[in-house]
N, C-alpha and C. Protein backbone atom coordinates (compact mmCIF):
# COMPACT_ATOMS: atom_id res chain seq x y z
N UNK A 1 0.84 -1.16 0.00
CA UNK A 1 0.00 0.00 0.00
C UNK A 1 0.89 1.24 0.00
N UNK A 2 0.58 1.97 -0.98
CA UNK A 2 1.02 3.29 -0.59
C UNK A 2 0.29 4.93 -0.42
N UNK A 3 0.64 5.29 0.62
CA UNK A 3 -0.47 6.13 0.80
C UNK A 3 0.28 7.67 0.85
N UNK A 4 -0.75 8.68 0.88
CA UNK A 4 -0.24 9.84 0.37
C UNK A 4 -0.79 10.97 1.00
N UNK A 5 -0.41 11.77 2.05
CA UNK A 5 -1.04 12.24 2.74
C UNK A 5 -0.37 14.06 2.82
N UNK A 6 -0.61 15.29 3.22
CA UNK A 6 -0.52 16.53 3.49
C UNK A 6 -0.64 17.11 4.92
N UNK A 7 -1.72 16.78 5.51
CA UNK A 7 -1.71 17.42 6.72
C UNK A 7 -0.41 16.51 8.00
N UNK A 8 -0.18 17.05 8.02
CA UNK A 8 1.09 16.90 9.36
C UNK A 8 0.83 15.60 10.19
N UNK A 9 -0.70 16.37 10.82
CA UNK A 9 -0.46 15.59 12.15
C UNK A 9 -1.89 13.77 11.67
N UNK A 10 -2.26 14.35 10.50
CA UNK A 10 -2.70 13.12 10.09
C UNK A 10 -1.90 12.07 9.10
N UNK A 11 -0.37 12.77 8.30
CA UNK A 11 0.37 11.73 8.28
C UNK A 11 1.25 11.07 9.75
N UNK A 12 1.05 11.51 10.67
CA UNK A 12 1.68 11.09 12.07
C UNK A 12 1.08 10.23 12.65
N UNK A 13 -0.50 10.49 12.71
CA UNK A 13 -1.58 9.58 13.27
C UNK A 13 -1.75 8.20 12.04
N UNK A 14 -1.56 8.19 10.40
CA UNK A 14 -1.51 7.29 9.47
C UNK A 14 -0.29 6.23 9.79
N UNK A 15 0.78 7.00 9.85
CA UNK A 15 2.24 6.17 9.83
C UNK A 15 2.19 5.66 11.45
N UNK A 16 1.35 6.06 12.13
CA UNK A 16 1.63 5.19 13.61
C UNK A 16 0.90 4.12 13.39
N UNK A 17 -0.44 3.95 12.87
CA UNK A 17 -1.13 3.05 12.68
C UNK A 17 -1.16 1.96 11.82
N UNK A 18 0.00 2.58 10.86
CA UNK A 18 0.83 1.52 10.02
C UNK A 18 1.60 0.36 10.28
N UNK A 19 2.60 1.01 11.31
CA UNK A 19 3.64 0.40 11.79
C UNK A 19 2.93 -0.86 12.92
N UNK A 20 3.54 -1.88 12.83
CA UNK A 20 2.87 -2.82 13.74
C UNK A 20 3.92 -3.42 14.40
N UNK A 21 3.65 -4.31 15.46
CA UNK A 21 4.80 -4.87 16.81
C UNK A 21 5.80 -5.56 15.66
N UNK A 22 6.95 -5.18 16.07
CA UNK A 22 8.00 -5.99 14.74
C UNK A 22 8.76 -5.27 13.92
N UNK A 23 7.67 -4.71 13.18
CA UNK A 23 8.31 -4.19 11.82
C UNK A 23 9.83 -2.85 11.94
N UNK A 24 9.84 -3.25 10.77
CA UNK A 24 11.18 -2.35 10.57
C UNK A 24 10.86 -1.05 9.72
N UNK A 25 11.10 0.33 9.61
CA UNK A 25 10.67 1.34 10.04
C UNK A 25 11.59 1.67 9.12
N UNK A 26 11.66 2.99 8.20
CA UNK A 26 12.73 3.80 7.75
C UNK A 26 11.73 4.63 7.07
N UNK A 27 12.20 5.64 7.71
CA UNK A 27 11.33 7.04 7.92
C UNK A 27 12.70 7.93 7.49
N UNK A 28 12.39 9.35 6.50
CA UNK A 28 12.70 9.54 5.34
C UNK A 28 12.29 11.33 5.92
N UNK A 29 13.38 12.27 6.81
CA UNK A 29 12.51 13.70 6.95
C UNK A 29 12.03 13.59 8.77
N UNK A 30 12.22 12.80 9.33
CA UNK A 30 11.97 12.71 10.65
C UNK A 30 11.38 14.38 11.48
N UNK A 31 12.40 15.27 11.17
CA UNK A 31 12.76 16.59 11.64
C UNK A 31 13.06 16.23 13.03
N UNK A 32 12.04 16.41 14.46
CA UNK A 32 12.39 16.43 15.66
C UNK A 32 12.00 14.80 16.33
N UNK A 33 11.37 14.08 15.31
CA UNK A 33 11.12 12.82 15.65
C UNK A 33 9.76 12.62 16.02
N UNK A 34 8.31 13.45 15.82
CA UNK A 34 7.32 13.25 16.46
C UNK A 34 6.27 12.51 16.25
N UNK A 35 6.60 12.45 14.65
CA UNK A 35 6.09 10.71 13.98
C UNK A 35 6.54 9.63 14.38
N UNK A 36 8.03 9.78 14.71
CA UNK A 36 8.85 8.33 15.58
C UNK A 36 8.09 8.49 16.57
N UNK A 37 7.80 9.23 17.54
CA UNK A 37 7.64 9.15 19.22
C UNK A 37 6.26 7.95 19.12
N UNK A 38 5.40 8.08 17.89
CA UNK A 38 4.01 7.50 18.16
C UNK A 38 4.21 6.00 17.54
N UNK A 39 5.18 5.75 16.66
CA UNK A 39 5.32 4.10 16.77
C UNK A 39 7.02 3.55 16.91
N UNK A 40 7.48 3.88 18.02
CA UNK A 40 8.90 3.56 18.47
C UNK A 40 8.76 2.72 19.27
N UNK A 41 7.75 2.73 19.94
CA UNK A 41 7.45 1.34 20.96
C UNK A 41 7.53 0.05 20.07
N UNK A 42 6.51 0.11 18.91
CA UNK A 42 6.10 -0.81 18.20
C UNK A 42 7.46 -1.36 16.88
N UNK A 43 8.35 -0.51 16.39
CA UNK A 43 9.22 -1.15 16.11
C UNK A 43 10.29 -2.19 16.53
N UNK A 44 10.39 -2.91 16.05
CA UNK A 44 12.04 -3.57 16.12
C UNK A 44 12.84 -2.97 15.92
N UNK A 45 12.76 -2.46 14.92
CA UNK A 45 14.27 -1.00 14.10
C UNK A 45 13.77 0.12 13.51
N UNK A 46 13.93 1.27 13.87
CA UNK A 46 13.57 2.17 13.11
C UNK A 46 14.71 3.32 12.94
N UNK A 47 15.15 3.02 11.57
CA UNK A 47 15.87 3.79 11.11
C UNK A 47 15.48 5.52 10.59
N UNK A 48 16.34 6.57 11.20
CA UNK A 48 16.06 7.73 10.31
C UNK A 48 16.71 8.47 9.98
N UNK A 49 16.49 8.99 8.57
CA UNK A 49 17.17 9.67 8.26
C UNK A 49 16.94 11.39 8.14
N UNK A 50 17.99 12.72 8.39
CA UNK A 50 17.51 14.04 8.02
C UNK A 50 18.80 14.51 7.69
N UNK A 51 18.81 15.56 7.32
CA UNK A 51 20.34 16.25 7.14
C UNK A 51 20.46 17.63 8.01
N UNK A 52 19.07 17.74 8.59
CA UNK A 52 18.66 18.70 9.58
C UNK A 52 19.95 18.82 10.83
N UNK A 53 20.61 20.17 11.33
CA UNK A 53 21.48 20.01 12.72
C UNK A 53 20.68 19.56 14.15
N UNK A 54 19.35 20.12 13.23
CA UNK A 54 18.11 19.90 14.83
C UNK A 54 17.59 18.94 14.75
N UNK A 55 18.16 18.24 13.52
CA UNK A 55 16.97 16.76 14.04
C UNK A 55 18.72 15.99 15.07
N UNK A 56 19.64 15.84 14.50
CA UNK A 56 20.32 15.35 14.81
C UNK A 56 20.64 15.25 16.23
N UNK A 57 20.47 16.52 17.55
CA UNK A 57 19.95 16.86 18.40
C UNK A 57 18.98 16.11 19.02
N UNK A 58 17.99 16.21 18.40
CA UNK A 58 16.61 15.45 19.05
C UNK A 58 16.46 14.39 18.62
N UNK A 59 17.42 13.57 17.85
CA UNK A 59 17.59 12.14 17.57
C UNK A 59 18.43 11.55 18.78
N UNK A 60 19.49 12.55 18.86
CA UNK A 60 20.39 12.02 20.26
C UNK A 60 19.34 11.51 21.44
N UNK A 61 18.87 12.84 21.91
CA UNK A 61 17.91 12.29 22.71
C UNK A 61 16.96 11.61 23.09
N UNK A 62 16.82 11.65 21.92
CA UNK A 62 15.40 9.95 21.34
C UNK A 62 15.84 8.60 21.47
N UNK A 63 16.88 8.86 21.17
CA UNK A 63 17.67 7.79 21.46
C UNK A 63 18.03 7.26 22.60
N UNK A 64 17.87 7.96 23.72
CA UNK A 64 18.26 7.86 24.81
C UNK A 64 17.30 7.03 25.61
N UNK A 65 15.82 6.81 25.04
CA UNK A 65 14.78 6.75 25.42
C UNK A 65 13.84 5.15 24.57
N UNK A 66 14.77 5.16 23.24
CA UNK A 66 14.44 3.64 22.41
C UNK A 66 15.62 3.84 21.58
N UNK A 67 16.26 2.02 22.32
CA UNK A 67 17.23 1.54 21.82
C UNK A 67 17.65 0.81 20.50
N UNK A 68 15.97 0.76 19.76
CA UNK A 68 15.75 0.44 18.63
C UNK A 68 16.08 1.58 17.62
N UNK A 69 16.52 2.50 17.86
CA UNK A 69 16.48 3.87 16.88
C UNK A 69 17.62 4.23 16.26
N UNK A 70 18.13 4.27 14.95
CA UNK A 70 19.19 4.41 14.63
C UNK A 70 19.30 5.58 13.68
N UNK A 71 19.87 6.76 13.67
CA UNK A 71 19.58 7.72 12.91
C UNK A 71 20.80 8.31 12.52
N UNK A 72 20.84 8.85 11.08
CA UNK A 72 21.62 8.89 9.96
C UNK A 72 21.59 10.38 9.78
N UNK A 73 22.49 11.23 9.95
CA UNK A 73 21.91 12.92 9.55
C UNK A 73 23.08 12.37 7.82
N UNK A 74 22.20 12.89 6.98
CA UNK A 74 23.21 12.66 5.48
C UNK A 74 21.47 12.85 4.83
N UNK A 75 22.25 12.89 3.47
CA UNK A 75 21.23 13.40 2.82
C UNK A 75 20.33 12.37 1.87
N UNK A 76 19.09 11.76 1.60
CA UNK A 76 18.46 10.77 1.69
C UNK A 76 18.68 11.19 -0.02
N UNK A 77 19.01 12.12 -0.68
CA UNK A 77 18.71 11.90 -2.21
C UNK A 77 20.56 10.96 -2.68
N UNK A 78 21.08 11.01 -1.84
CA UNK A 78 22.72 10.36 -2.22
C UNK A 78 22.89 8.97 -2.00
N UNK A 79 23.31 7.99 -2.72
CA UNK A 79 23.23 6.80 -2.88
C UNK A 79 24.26 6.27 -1.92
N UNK A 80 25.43 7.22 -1.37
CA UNK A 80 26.06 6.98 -0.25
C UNK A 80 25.18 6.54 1.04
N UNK A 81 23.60 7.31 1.45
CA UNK A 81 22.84 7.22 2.56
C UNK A 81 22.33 6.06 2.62
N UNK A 82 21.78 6.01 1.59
CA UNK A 82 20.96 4.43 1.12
C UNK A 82 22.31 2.73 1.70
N UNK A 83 23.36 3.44 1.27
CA UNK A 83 24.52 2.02 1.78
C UNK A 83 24.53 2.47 2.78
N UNK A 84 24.49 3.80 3.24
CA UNK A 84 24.74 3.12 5.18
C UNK A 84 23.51 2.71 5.40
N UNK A 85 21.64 3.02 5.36
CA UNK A 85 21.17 1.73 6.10
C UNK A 85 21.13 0.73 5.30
N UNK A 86 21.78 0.44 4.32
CA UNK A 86 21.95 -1.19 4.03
C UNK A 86 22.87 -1.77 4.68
N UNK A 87 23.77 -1.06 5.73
CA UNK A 87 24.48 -1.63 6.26
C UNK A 87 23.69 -2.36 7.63
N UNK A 88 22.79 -1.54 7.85
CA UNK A 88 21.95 -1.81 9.13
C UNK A 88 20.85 -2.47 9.15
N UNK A 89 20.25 -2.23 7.99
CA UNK A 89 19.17 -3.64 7.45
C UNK A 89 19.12 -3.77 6.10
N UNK A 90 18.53 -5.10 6.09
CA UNK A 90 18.10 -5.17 4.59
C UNK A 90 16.42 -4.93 4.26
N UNK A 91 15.55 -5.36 5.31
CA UNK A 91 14.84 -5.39 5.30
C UNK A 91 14.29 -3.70 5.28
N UNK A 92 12.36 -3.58 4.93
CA UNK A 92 11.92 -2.37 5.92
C UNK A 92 10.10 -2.81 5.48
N UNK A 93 9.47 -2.42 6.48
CA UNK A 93 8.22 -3.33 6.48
C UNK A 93 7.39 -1.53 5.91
N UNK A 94 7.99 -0.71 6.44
CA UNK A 94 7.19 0.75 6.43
C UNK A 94 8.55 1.17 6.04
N UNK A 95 8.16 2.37 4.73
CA UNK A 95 8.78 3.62 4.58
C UNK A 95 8.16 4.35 4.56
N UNK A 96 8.72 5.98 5.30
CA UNK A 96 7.88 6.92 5.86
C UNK A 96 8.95 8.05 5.05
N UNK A 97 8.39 9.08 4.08
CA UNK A 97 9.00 9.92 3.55
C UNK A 97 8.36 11.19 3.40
N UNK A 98 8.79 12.25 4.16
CA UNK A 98 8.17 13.43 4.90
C UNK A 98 9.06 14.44 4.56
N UNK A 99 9.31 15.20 3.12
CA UNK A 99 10.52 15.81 2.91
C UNK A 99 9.93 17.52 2.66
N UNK A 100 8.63 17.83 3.60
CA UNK A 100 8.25 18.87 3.34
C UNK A 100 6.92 19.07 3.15
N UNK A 101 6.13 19.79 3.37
CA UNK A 101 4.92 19.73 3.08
C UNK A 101 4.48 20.18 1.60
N UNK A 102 5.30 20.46 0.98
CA UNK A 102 4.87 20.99 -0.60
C UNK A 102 5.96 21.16 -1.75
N UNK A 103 6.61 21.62 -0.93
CA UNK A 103 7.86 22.48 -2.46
C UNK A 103 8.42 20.79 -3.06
N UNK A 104 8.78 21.18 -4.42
CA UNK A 104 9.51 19.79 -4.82
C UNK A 104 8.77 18.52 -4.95
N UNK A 105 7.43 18.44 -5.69
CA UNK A 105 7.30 16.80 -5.30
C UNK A 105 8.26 15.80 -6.46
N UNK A 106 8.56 16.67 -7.25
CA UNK A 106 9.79 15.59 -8.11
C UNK A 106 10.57 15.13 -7.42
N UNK A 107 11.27 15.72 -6.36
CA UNK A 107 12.36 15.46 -6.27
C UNK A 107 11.90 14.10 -4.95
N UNK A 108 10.98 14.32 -3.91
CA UNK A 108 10.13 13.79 -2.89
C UNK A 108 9.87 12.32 -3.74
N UNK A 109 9.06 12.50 -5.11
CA UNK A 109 8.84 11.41 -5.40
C UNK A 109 10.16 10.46 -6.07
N UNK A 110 11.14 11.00 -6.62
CA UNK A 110 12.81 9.94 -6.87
C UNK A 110 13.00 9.95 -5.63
N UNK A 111 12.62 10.27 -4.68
CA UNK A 111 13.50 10.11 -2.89
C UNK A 111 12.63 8.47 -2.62
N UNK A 112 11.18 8.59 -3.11
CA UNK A 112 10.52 7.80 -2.63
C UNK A 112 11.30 6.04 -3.46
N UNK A 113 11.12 6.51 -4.84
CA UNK A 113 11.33 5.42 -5.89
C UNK A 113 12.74 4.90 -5.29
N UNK A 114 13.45 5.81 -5.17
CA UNK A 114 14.67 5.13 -4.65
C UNK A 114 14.53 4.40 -3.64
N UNK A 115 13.92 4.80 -2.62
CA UNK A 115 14.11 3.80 -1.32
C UNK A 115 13.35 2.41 -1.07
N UNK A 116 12.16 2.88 -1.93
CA UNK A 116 11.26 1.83 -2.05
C UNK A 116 11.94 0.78 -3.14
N UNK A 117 12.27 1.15 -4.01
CA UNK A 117 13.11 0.12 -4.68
C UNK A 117 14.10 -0.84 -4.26
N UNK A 118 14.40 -0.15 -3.38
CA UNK A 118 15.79 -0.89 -2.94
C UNK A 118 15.40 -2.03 -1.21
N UNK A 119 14.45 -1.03 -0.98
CA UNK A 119 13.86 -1.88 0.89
C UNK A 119 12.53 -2.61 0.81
N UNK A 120 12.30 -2.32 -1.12
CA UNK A 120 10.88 -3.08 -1.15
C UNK A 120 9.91 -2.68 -0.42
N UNK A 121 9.14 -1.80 0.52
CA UNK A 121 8.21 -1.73 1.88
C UNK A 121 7.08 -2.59 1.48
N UNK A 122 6.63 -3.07 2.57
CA UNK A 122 4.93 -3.54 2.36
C UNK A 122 3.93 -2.63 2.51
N UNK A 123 4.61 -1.25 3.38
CA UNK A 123 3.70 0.22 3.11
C UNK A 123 4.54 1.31 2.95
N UNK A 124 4.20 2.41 1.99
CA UNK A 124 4.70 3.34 2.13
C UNK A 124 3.54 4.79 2.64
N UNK A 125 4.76 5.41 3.52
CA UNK A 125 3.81 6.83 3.65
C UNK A 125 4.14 7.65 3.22
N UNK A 126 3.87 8.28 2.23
CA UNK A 126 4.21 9.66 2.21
C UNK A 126 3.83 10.61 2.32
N UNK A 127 4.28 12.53 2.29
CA UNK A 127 3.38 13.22 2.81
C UNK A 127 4.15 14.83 1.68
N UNK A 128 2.95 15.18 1.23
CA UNK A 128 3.23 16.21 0.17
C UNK A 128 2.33 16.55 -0.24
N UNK A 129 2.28 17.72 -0.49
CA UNK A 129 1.44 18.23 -1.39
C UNK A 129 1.22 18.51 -2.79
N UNK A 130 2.15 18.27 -2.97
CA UNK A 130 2.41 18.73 -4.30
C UNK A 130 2.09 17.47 -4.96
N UNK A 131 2.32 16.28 -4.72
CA UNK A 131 2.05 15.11 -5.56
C UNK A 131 0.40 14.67 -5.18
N UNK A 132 0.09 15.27 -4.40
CA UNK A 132 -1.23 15.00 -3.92
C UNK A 132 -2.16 15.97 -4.56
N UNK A 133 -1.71 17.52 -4.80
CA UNK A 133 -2.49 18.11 -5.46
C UNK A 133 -2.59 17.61 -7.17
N UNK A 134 -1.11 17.03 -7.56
CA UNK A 134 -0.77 16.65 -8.77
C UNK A 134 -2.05 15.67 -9.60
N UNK A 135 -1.64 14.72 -8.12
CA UNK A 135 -2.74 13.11 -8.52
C UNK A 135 -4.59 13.44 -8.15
N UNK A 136 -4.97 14.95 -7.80
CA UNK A 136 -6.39 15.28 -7.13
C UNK A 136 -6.57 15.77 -8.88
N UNK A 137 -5.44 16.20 -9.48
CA UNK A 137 -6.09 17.06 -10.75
C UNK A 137 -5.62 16.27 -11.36
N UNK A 138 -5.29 15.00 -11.62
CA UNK A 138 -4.99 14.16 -12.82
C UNK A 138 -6.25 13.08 -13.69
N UNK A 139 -6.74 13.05 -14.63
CA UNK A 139 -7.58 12.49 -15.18
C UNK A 139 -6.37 10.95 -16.25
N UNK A 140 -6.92 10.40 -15.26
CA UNK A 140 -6.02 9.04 -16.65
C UNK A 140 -6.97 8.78 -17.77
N UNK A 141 -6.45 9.43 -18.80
CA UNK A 141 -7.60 9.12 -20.64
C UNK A 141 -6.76 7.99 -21.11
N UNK A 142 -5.61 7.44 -20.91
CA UNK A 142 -5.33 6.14 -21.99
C UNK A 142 -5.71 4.76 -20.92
N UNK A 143 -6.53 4.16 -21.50
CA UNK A 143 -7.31 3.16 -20.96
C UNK A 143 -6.25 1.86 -21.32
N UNK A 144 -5.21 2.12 -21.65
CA UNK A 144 -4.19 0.89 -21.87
C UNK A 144 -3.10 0.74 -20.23
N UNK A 145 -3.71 1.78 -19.67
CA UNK A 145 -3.03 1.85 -18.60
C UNK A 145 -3.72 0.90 -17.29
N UNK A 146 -2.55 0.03 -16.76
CA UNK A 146 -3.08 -0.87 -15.66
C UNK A 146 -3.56 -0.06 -14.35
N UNK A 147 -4.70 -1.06 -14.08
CA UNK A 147 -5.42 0.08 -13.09
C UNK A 147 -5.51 -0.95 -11.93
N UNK A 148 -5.14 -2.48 -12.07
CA UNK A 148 -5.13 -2.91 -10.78
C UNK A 148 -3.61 -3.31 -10.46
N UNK A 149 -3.20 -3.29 -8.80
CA UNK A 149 -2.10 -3.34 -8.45
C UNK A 149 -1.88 -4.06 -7.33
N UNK A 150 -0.47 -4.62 -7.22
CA UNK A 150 -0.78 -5.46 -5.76
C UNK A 150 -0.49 -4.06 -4.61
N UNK A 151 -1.00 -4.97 -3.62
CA UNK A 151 -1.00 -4.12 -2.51
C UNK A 151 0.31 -3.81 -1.73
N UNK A 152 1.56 -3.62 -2.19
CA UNK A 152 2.61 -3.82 -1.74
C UNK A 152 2.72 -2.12 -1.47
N UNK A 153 4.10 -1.79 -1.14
CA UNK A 153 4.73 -0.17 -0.59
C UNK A 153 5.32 0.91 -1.84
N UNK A 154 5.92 -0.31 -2.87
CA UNK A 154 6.70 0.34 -4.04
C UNK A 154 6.01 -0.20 -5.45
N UNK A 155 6.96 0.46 -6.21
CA UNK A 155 6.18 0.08 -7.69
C UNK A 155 7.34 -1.24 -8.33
N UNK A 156 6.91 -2.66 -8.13
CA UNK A 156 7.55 -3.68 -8.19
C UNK A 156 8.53 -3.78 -10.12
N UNK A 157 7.03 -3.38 -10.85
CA UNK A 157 7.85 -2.64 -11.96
C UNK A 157 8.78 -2.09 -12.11
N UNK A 158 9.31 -1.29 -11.46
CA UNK A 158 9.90 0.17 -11.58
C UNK A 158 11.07 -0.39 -10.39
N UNK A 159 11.40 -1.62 -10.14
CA UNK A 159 12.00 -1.77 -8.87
C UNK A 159 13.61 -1.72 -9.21
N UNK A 160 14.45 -1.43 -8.39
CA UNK A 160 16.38 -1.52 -8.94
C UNK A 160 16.78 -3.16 -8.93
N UNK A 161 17.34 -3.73 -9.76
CA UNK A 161 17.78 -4.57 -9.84
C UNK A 161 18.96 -5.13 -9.19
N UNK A 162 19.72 -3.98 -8.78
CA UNK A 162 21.01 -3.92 -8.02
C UNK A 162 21.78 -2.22 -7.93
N UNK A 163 22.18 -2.76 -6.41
CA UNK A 163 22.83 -1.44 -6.03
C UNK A 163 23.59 -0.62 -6.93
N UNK A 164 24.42 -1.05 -8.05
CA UNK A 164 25.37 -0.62 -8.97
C UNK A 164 24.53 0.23 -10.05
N UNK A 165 23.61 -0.37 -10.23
CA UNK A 165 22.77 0.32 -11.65
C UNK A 165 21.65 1.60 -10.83
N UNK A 166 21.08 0.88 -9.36
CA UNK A 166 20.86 2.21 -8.42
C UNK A 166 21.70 3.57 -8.49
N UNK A 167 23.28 3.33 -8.16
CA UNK A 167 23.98 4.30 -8.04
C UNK A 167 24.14 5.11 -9.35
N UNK A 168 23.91 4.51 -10.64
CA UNK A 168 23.83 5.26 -11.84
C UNK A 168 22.83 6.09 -12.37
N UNK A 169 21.65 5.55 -11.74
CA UNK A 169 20.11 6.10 -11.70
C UNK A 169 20.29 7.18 -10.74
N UNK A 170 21.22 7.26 -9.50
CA UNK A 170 21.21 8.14 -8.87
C UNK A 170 22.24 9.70 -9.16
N UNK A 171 22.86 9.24 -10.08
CA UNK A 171 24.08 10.04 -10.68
C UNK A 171 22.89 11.70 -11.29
N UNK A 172 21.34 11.28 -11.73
CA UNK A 172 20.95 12.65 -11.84
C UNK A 172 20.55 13.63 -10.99
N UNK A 173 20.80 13.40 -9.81
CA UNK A 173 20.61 14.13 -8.74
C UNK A 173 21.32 15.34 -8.84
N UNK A 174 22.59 15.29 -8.31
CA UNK A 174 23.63 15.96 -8.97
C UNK A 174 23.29 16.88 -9.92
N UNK A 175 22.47 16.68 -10.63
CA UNK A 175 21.81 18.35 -11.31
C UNK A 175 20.73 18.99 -10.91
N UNK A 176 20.23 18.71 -9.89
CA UNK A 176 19.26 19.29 -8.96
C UNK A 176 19.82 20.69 -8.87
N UNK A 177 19.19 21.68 -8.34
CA UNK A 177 19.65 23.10 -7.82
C UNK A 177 19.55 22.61 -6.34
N UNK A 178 20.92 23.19 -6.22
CA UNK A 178 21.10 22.97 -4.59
C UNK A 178 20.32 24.34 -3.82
N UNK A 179 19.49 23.85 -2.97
CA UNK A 179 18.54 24.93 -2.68
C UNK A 179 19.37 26.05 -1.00
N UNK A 180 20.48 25.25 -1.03
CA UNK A 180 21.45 25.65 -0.29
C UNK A 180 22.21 27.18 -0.70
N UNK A 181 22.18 27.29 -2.04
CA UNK A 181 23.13 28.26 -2.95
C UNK A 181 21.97 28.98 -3.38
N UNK A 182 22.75 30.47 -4.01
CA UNK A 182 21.95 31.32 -4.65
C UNK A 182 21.17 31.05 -6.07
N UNK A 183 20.34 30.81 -6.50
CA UNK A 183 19.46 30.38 -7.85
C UNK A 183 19.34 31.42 -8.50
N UNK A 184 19.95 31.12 -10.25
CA UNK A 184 20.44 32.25 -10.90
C UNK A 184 19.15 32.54 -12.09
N UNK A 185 18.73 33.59 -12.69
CA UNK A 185 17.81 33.43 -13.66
C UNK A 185 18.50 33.01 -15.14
N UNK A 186 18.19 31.63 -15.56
CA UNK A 186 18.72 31.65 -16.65
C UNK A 186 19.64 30.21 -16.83
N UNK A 187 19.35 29.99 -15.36
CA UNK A 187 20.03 28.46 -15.02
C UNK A 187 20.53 28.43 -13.54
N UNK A 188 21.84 27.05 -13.66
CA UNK A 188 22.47 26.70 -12.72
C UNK A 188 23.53 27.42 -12.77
């Protein structure tokens, strides 16, 4: 299943109710952890990732509190992030990807394809607006298009075959505008 949500505190209340006793967790945008706080009991592992200085902060301390929690400050669009939690699991039962409430859903949705490709989920959450307003105004007219799907987290189609050909798929990132730097009219 993948689900697609905007308001804050109802992707928080969705992704807690997701997660069940067991599962393995990799949550994608954490910020201060307040989606973790509501199913950290219920994981086995829950990995997260932000590149935030303040999540990194309030991950320390989260940590202090569930020993299941392992958190990554690096940046979730770099194929470097993805090998460190493959170092820590292979598995992930839930991916939770929360990279903003609106700006960017291109970039939100390759954040998603990537991870889901590679950890497989049996659910994904995500939370945006922009792909949500995208898919509220989209009309599908070519009727050659498959309309039933299994109920899995990712698009099994669309899945990476291996880490190596991942890291090449990931090589277009790298022309993103770094939203870090000044944005010029006329280009990069």
């Amino acid at each position: 299943m993948i689900a697609l949500l905007y308001e804050v505190s109802k992707y928080r209340d969705f992704l807690a109710k997701k997660v069940k006793q067991g599962d393995v967790v990799i949550e994608i945008g954490p910020h201060v952890g307040a989606a973790a706080r509501l199913y950290l009991n219920k994981a086995s592992l829950a990995v997260l990732i932000d590149k935030g200085e303040q999540s990194e902060d309030a991950m320390k301390k989260l940590s202090e509190t569930y020993e299941n929690l392992r958190f990554i400050r690096a940046d979730a669009r770099r194929f470097g992030t993805v090998d460190s939690v493959r170092k820590l699991t292979r598995d992930c039962d839930v991916l939770a990807v929360d990279m903003g409430g609106g700006r960017f859903p291109d970039t939100v949705f390759k954040v998603w394809a990537l991870w889901s490709g590679v950890f497989q989920p049996r659910h994904s959450v995500i939370r945006n607006r922009g792909l949500a307003e995208f898919l509220q105004k989209t009309k599908i007219e070519d009727d050659s298009l498959r309309r039933d799907f299994p109920e899995d987290g990712w698009l099994s189609v669309w899945g990476r075959a291996t880490p190596s050909k991942l890291h090449e798929q990931m090589e277009e990132f790298r022309f993103y505008i770094d939203l870090d730097k000044p944005w010029k009219r006329g280009g990069i």
